[in-house]
Protein backbone atom coordinates (compact mmCIF):
# COMPACT_ATOMS: atom_id res chain seq x y z
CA UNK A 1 50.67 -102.49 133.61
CA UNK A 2 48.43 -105.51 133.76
CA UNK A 3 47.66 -107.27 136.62
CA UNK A 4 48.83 -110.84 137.01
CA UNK A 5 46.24 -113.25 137.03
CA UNK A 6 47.91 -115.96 139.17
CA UNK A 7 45.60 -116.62 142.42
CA UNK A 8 48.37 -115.25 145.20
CA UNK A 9 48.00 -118.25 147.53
CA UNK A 10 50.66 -116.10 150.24
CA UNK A 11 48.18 -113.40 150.32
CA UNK A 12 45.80 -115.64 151.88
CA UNK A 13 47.97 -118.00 154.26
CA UNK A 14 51.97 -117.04 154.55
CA UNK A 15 52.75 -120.52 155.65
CA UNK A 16 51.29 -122.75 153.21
CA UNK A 17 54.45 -124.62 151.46
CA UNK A 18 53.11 -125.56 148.77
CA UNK A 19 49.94 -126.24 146.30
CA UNK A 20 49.37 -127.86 143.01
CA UNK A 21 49.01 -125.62 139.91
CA UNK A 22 48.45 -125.23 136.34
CA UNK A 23 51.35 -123.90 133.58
CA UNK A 24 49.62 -120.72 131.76
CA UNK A 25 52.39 -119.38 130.10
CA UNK A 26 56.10 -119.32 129.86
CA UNK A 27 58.88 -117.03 128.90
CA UNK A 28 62.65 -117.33 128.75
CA UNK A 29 62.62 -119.56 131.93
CA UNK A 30 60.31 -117.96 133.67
CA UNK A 31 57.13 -120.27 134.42
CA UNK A 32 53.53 -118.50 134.93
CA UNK A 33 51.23 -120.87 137.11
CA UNK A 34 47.44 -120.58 137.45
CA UNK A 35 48.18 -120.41 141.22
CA UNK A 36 51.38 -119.65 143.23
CA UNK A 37 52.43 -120.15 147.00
CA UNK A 38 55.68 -118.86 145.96
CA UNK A 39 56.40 -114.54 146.88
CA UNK A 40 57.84 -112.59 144.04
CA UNK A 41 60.53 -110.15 144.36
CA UNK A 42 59.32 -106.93 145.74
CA UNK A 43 58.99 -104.33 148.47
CA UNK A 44 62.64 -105.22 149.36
CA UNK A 45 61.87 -108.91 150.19
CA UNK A 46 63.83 -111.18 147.88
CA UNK A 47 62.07 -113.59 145.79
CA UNK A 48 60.94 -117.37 146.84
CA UNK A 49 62.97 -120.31 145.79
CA UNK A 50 61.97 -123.99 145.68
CA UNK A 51 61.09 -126.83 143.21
CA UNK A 52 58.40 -127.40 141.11
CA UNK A 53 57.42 -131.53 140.87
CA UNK A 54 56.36 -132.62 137.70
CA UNK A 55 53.44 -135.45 137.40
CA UNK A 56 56.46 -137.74 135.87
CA UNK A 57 58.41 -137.28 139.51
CA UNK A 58 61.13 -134.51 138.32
CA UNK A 59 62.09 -131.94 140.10
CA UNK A 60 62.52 -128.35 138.52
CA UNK A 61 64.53 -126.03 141.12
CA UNK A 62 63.18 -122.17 141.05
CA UNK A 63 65.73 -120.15 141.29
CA UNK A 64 64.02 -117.24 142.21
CA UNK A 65 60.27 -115.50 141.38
CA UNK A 66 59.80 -112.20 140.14
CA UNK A 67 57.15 -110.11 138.81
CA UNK A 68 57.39 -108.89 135.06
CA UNK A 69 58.04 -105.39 134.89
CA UNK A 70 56.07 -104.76 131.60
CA UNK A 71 53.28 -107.17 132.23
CA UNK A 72 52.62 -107.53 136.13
CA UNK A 73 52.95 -111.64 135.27
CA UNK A 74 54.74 -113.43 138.20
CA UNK A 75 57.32 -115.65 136.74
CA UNK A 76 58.90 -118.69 138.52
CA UNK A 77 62.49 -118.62 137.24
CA UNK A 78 63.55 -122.60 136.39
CA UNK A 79 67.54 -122.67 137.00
CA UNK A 80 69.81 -123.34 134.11
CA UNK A 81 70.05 -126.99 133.36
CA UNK A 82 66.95 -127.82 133.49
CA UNK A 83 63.53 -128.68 131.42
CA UNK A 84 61.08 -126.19 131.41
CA UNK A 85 57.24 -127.73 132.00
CA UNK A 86 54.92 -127.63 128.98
CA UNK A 87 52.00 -125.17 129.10
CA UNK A 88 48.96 -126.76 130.62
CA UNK A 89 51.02 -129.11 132.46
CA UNK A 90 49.88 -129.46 136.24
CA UNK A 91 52.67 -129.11 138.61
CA UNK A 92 53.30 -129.16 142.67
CA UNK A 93 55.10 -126.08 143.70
CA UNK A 94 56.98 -126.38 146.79
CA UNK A 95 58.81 -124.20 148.52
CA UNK A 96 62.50 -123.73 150.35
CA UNK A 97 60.45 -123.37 153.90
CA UNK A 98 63.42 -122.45 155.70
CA UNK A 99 63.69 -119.77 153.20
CA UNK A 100 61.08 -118.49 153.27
CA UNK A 101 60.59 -118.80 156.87
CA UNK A 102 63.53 -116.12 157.54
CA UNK A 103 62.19 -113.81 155.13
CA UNK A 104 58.81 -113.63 157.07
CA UNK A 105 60.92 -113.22 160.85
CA UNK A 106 63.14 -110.75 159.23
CA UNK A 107 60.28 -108.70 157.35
CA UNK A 108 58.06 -108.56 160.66
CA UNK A 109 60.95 -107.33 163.00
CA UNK A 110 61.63 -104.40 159.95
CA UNK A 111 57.72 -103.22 161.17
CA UNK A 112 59.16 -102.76 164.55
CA UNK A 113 62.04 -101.10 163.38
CA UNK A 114 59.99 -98.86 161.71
CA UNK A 115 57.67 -97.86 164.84
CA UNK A 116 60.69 -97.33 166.93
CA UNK A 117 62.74 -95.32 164.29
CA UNK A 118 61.38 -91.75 164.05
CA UNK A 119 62.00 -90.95 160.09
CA UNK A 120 60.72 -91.76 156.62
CA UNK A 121 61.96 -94.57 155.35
CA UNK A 122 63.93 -94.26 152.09
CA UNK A 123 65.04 -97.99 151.40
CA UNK A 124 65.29 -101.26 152.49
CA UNK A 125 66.60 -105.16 151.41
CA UNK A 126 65.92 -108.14 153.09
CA UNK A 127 67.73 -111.47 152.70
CA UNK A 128 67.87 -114.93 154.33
CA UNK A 129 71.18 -113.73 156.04
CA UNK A 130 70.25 -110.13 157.13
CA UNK A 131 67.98 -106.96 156.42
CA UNK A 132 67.70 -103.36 156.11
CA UNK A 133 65.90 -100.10 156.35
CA UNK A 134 67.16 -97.11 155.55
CA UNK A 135 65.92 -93.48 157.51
CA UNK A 136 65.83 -90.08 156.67
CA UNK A 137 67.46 -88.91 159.75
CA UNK A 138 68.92 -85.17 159.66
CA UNK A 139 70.19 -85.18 163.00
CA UNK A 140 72.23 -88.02 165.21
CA UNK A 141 71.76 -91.42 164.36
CA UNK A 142 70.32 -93.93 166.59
CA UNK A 143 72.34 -95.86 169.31
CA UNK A 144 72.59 -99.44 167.93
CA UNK A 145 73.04 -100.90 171.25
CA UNK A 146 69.32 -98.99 172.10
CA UNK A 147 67.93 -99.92 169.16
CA UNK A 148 68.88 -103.90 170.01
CA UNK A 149 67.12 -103.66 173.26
CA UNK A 150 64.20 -101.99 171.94
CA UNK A 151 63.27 -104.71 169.12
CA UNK A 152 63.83 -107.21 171.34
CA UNK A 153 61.58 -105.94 174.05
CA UNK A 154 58.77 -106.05 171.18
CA UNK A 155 59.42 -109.49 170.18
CA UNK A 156 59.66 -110.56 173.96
CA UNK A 157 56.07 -109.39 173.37
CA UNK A 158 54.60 -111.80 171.83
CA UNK A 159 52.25 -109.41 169.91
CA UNK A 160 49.94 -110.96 167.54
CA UNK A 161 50.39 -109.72 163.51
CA UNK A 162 47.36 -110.01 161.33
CA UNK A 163 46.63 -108.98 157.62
CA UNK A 164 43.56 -106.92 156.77
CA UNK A 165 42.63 -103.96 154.07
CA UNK A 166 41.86 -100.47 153.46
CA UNK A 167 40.01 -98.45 150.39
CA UNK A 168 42.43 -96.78 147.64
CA UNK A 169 40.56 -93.45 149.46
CA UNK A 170 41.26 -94.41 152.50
CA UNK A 171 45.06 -94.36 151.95
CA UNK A 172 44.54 -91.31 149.91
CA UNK A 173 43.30 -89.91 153.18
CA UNK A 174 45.43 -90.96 155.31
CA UNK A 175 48.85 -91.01 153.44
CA UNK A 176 51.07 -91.05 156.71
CA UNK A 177 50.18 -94.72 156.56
CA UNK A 178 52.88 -94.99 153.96
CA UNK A 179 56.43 -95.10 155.90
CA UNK A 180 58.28 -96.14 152.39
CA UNK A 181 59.32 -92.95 150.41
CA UNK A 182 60.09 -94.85 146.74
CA UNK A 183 57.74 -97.67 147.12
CA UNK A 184 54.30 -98.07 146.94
CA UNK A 185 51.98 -100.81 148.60
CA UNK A 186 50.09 -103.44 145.96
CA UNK A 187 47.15 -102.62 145.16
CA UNK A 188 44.62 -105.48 144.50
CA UNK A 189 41.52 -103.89 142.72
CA UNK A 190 39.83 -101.18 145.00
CA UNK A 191 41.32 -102.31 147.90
CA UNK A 192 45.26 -102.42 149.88
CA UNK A 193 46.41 -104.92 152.37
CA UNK A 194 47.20 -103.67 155.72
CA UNK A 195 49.51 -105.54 158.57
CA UNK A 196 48.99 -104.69 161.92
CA UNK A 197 51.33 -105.63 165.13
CA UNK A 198 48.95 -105.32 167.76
CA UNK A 199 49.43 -101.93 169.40
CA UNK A 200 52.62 -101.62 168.24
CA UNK A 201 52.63 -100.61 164.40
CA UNK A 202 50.09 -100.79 161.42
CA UNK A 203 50.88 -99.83 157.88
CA UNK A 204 49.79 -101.22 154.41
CA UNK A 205 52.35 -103.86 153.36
CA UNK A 206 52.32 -106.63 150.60
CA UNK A 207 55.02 -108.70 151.59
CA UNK A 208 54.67 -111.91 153.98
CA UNK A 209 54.86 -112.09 158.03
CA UNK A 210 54.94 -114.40 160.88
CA UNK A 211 51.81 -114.34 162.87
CA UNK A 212 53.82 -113.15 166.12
CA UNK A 213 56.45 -111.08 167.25
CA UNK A 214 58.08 -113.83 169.04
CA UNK A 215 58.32 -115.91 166.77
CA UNK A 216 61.03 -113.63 165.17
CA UNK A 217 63.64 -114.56 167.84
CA UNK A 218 66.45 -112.48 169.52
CA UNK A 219 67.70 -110.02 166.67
CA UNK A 220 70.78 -107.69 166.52
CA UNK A 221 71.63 -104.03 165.04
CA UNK A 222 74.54 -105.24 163.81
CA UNK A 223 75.80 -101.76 162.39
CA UNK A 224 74.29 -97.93 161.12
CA UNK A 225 75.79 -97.16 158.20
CA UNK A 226 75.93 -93.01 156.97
CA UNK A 227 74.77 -93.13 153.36
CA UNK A 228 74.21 -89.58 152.19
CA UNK A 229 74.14 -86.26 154.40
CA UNK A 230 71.12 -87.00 156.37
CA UNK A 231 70.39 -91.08 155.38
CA UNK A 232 71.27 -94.00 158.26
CA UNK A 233 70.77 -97.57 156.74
CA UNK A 234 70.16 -99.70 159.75
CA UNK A 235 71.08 -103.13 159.58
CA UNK A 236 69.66 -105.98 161.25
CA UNK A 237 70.97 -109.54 161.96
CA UNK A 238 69.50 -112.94 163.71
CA UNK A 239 71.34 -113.09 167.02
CA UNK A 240 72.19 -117.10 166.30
């Protein structure tokens, strides 16, 4: 699979809203820019939705962005009803910020869940409304009512989360660094982005965080579902 060539503005600051870019390609209605702020589909965290502004003053909702299975291109999905730009047209691409802004709280506080929960993780979702992981637990499941106390101890915290990177043999030596079962981190040339939760949990991750625990807010377990002899999907909710 190729490699998308769209500079991944996210990758380098999770809450910029939005940039101007350049059309490179389109297909169906998905819209390949030059330069994106906007997260495609993947790891488990849903795609980013928004509007693109054209230089005429219209506004072209996105749907939702995903990444091309075949190709690696990340496409910005223009909802039915509306024009599609014209390659080589130069566009603002904003973002839903609220939207987004969830995602991030939700996909920092699944980190913690994964440095409290002893188990390999073997699946996970996460939405605007609520997210998941699921564990490879053989024995007893987890007391949700625990479990709530515990996250929210480590987002009383107020730890500090910060991006970094490690070598392709690095992670090769050091697989444990992989919680995820089914899904592998992005890999950006030689190198693999890393997120760390100061001394609380480090692991290499592609998706997009908040910058501190607290800033996740009070969360709940809401329930721990049995899915398979020995598999718990743990599900987690904004206490709002």
């Amino acid at each position: 699979m190729e490699e998308s060539v769209t500079r991944l503005l996210f990758r380098e600051d999770a809450y910029r809203r939005n940039c101007d870019a350049k059309v490179i390609s389109i297909s169906d209605r998905g819209v390949e820019l030059d330069q994106t702020v906007f997260y495609a589909t993947a790891g488990g965290q849903t795609g980013d939705v928004g509007f693109f502004k054209t230089a005429d003053g219209r506004a072209l909702p996105v749907a939702t962005t995903v990444k091309d299975r075949d190709s690696g291109k990340i496409r910005h999905i223009i909802a039915e009803g509306h024009d599609l730009p014209a390659i080589g047209d130069t566009i603002t691409a904003e973002l839903d910020w609220e939207t987004r802004h969830r995602l991030m709280r939700f996909h920092t506080c699944l980190h913690l869940l994964c440095a409290i929960v002893e188990g390999d993780v073997t699946g996970g979702n996460i939405a605007t409304h609520k997210a998941r992981l699921d564990f490879n637990l053989p024995d007893e499941a987890p007391d949700k009512d625990e479990l709530t106390t515990r996250l929210n101890e480590l987002i009383a915290s107020n730890a500090e989360v910060y991006d970094g990177e490690i070598s392709v043999a690095e992670l090769k030596a050091n697989p444990e660094l992989v919680r995820t079962m089914s899904v592998q981190p992005p890999m950006d040339g030689n190198s693999i982005r890393t997120v760390t939760i100061e001394g609380i949990d480090y692991q290499p991750c592609g998706g997009t965080h908040v910058k501190s625990t607290a800033e996740i807010g009070r969360v709940l377990v809401a329930k721990i579902e049995k899915k398979g002899r020995q598999n718990r999907r743990i599900n987690i909710v904004f206490d709002e």
